[in-house]
Protein backbone atom coordinates (compact mmCIF):
# COMPACT_ATOMS: atom_id res chain seq x y z
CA UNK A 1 7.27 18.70 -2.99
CA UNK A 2 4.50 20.05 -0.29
CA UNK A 3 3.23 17.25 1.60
CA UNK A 4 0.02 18.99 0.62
CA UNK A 5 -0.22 18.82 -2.95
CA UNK A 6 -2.17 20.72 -5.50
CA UNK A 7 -3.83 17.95 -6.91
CA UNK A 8 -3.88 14.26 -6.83
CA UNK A 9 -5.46 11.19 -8.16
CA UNK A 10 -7.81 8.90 -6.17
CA UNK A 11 -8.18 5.10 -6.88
CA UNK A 12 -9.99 2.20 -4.86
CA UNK A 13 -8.46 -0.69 -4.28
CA UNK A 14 -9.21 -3.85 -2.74
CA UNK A 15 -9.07 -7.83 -3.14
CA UNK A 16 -10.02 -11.28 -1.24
CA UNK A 17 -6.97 -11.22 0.93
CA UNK A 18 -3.82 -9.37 1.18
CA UNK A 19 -0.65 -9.96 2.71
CA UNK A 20 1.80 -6.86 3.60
CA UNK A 21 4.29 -8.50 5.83
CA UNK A 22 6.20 -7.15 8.80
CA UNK A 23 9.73 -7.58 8.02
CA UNK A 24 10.26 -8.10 11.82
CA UNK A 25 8.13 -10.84 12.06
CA UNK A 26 9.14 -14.61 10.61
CA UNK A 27 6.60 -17.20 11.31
CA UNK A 28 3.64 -17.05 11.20
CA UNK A 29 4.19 -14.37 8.98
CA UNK A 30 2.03 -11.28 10.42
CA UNK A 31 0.78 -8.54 7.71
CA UNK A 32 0.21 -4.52 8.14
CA UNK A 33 -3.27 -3.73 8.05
CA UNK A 34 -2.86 -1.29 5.96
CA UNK A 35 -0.09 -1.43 2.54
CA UNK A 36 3.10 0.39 3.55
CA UNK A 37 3.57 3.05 1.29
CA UNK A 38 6.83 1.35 -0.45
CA UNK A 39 3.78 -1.27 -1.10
CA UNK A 40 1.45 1.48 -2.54
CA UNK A 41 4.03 2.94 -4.90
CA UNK A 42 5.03 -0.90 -6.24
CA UNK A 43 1.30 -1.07 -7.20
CA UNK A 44 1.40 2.34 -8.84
CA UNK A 45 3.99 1.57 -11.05
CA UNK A 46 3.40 -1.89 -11.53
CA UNK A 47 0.03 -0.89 -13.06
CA UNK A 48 2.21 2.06 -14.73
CA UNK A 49 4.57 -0.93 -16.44
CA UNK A 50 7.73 0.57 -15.05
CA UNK A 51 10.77 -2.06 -14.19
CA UNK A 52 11.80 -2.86 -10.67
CA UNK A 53 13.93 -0.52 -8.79
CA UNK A 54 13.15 1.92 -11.49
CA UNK A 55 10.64 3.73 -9.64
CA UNK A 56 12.04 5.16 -6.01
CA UNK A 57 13.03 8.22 -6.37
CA UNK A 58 9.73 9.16 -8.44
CA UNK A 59 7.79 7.88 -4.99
CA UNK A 60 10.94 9.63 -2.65
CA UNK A 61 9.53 11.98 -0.18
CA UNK A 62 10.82 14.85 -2.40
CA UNK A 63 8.77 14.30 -5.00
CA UNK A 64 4.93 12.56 -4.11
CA UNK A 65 2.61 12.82 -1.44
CA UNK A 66 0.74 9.50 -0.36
CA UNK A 67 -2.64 8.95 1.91
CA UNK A 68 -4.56 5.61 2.32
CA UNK A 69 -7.88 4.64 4.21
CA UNK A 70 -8.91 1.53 5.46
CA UNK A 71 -12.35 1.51 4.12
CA UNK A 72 -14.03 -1.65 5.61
CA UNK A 73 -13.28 -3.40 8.79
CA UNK A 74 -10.40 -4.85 8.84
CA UNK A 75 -10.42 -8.96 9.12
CA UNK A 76 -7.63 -11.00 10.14
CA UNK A 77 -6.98 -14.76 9.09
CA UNK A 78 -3.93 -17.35 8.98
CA UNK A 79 -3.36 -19.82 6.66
CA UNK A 80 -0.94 -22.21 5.78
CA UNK A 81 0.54 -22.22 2.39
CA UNK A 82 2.97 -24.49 1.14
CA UNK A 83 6.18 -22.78 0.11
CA UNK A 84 8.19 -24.49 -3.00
CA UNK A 85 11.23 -22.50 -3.61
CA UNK A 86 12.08 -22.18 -7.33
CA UNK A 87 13.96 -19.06 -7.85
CA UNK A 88 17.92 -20.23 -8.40
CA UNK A 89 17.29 -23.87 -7.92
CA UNK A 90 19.28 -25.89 -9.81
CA UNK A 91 16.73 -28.77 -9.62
CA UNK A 92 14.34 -29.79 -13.00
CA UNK A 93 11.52 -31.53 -13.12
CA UNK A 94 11.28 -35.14 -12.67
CA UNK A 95 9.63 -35.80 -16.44
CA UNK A 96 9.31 -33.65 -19.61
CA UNK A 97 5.54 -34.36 -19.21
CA UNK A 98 3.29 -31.08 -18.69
CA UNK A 99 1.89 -31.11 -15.46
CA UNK A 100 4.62 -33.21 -13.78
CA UNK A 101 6.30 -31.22 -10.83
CA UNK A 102 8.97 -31.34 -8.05
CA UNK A 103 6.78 -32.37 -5.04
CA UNK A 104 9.82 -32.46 -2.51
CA UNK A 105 11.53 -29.75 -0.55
CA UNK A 106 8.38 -28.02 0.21
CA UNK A 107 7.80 -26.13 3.37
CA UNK A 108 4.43 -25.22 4.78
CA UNK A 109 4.43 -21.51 6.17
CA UNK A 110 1.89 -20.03 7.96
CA UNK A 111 0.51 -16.95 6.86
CA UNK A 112 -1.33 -14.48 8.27
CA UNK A 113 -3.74 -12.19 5.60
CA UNK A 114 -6.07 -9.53 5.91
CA UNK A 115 -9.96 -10.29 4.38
CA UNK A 116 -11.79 -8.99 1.66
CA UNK A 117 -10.24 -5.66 1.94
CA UNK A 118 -11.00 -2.45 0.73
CA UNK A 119 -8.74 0.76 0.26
CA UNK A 120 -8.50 4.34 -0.72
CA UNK A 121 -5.43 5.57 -2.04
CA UNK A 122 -4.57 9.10 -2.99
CA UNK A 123 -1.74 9.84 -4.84
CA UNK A 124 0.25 12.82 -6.34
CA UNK A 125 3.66 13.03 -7.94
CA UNK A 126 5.94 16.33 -8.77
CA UNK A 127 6.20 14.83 -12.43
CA UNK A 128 3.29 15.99 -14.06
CA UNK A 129 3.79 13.79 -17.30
CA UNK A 130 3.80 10.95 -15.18
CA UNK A 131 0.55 11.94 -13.14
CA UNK A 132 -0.98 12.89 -16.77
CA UNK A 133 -0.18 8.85 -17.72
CA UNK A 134 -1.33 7.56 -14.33
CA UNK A 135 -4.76 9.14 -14.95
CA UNK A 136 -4.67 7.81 -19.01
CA UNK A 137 -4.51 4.36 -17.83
CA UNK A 138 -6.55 4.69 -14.42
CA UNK A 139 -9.33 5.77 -16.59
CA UNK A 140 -9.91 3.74 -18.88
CA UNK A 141 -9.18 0.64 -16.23
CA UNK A 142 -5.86 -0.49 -17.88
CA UNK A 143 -2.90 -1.77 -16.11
CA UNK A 144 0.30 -3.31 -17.65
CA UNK A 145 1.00 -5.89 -14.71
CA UNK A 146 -1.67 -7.35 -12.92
CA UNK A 147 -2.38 -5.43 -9.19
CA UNK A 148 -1.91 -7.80 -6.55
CA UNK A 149 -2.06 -7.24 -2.48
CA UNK A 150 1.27 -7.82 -1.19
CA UNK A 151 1.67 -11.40 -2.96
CA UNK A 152 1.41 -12.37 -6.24
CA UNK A 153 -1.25 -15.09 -5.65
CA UNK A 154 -3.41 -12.17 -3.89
CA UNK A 155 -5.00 -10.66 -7.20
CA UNK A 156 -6.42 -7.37 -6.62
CA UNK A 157 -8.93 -5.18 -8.47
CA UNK A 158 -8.74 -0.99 -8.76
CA UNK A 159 -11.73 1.38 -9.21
CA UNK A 160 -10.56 5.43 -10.44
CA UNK A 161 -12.86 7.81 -8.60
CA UNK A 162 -10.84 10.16 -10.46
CA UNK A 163 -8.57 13.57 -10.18
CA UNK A 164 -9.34 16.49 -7.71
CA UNK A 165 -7.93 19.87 -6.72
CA UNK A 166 -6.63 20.00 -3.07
CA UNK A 167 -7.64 21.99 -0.72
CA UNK A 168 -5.41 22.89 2.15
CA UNK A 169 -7.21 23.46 5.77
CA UNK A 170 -6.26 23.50 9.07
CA UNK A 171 -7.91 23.07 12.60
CA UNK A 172 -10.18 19.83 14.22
CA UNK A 173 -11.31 17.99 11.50
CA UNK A 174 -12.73 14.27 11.11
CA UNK A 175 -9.54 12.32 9.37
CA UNK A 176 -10.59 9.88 6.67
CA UNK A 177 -7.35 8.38 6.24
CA UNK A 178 -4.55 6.91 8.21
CA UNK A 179 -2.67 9.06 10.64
CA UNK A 180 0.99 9.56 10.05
CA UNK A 181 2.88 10.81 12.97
CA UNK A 182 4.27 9.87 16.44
CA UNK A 183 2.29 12.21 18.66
CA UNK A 184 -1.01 12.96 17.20
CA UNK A 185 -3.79 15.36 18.72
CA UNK A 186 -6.27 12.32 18.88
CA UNK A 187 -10.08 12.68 20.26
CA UNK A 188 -10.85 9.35 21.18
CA UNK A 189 -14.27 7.57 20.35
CA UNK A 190 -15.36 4.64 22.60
CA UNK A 191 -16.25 2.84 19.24
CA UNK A 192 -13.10 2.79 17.64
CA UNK A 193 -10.90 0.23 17.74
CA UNK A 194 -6.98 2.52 17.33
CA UNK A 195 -4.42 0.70 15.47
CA UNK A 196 -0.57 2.27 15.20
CA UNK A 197 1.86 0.27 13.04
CA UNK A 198 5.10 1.27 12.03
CA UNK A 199 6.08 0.34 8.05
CA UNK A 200 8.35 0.80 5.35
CA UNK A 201 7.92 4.16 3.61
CA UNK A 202 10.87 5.13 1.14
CA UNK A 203 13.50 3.11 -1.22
CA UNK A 204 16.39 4.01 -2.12
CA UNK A 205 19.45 1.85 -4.43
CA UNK A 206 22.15 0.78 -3.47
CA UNK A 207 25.45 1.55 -4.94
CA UNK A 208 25.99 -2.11 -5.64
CA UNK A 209 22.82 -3.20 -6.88
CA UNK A 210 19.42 -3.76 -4.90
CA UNK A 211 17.80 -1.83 -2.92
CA UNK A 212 17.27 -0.96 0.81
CA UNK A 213 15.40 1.15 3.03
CA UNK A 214 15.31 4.88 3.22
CA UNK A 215 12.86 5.84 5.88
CA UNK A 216 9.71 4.52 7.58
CA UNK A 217 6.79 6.50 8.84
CA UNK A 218 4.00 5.62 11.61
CA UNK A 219 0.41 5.34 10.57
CA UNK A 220 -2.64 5.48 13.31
CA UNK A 221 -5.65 4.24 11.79
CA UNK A 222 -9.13 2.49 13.15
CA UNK A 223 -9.57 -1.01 12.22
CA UNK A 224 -13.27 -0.80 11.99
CA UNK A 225 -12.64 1.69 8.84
CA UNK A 226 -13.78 4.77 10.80
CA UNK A 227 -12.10 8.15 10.93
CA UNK A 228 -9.83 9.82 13.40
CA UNK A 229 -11.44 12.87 14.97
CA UNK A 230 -8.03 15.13 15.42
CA UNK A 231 -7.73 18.32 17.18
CA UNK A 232 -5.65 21.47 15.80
CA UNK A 233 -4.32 19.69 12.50
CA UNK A 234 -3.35 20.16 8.97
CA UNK A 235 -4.77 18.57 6.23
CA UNK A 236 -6.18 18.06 2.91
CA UNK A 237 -9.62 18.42 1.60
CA UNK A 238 -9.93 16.18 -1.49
CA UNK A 239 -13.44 15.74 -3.03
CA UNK A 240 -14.89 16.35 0.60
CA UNK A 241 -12.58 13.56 2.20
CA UNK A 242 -10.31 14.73 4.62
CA UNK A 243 -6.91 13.17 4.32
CA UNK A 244 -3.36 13.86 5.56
CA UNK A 245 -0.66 13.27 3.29
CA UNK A 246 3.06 11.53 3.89
């Protein structure tokens, strides 16, 4: 579809911590500041009910356009969790009893989380009858898994601002939203503090099961939840927030 889509639907987002990992990093375990998109489209359609791996080629770059703003400073904190692996263990607890656990094995890890934040997401998909079900539930605050931020212990909360026409524009414009793009037409601002990560932003299957990556995208963005003043630009004009899609 047009990066620039005709419509799309906006949603808050935001929790007590988050935790979007770099797959590069190993420990402590650093986070993106801001969800990749392969993040943002998990929380779409986990809220949507739809099974894993079911989902990729509804969020490929064919067929959505994605934008997200950091919309409070961004906060950065490690902690240490203990890590107790359970999935394929062949171990069982030590007593039938309810609340008596394995308590060896465990493995502290050390974390690092983003705090208390807050994001804007604007989506919009080529299928129309899943936009049209997105909205249902979006409205009327419904979700069929519960939204978390990266990990399943980080609970999040959403908030539908609702669904706008797009407006396409083009020229120097004040950028609400992260920046996708290797060489950007920045105006720097002695108050902003400039952020550029590189994340995950496409899945794909593979032919024998799982899935893997299919593309990644980089996002310029200021941490103190500002926007990017951009010269000579396109972009999107969505309920007078200016926004470039991915």
């Amino acid at each position: 579809m047009d990066t620039i889509p005709e419509d799309c639907i906006v949603l808050e987002i935001r929790g007590e911590f988050g935790h979007f990992r770099k797959p590069s990093t190993t420990s402590p375990a650093q986070t993106f500041g801001i969800p990749p998109r392969t993040t943002i489209a998990g929380m779409l359609a986990g809220i949507m009910g739809m099974e894993r791996h079911s989902y990729y080629e509804l969020f490929n770059r064919e067929n959505s356009s994605i934008a997200v703003s950091l919309e409070t400073s961004l906060r950065r904190l490690s902690l240490g969790i203990n890590i107790l692996t359970t999935e394929g263990s062949s171990r069982s607890l030590k007593s039938g009893r309810p609340g008596i656990h394995i308590t060896d094995s465990r493995q502290q890890t050390v974390f690092e989380v983003v705090c208390d934040p807050i994001y804007r997401v604007y989506v919009s998909l080529e299928d129309e009858t899943v936009m049209d079900r997105m909205e249902t539930l979006l409205s009327s605050g419904k979700s069929v898994y519960t939204l978390s931020l990266g990990l399943s212990e980080h609970l999040g909360t959403y908030e539908y601002i609702g669904r706008f026409d797009v407006t396409k524009e083009s020229g120097s414009a004040s950028i609400r939203s992260a920046v996708p793009g290797e060489n950007i037409d920045l105006i720097p601002s002695p108050e902003a503090r400039y952020v550029t990560e590189r994340s995950p932003a496409f899945l794909k299957m593979r032919e024998e099961g799982g899935r893997q990556a299919d593309g990644s995208q980089t996002l310029t963005y200021d941490r103190n939840g500002g926007p990017l003043a951009l010269r000579d630009t396109q972009y999107a004009v969505i309920n007078e927030d200016c926004v470039i899609f991915s």
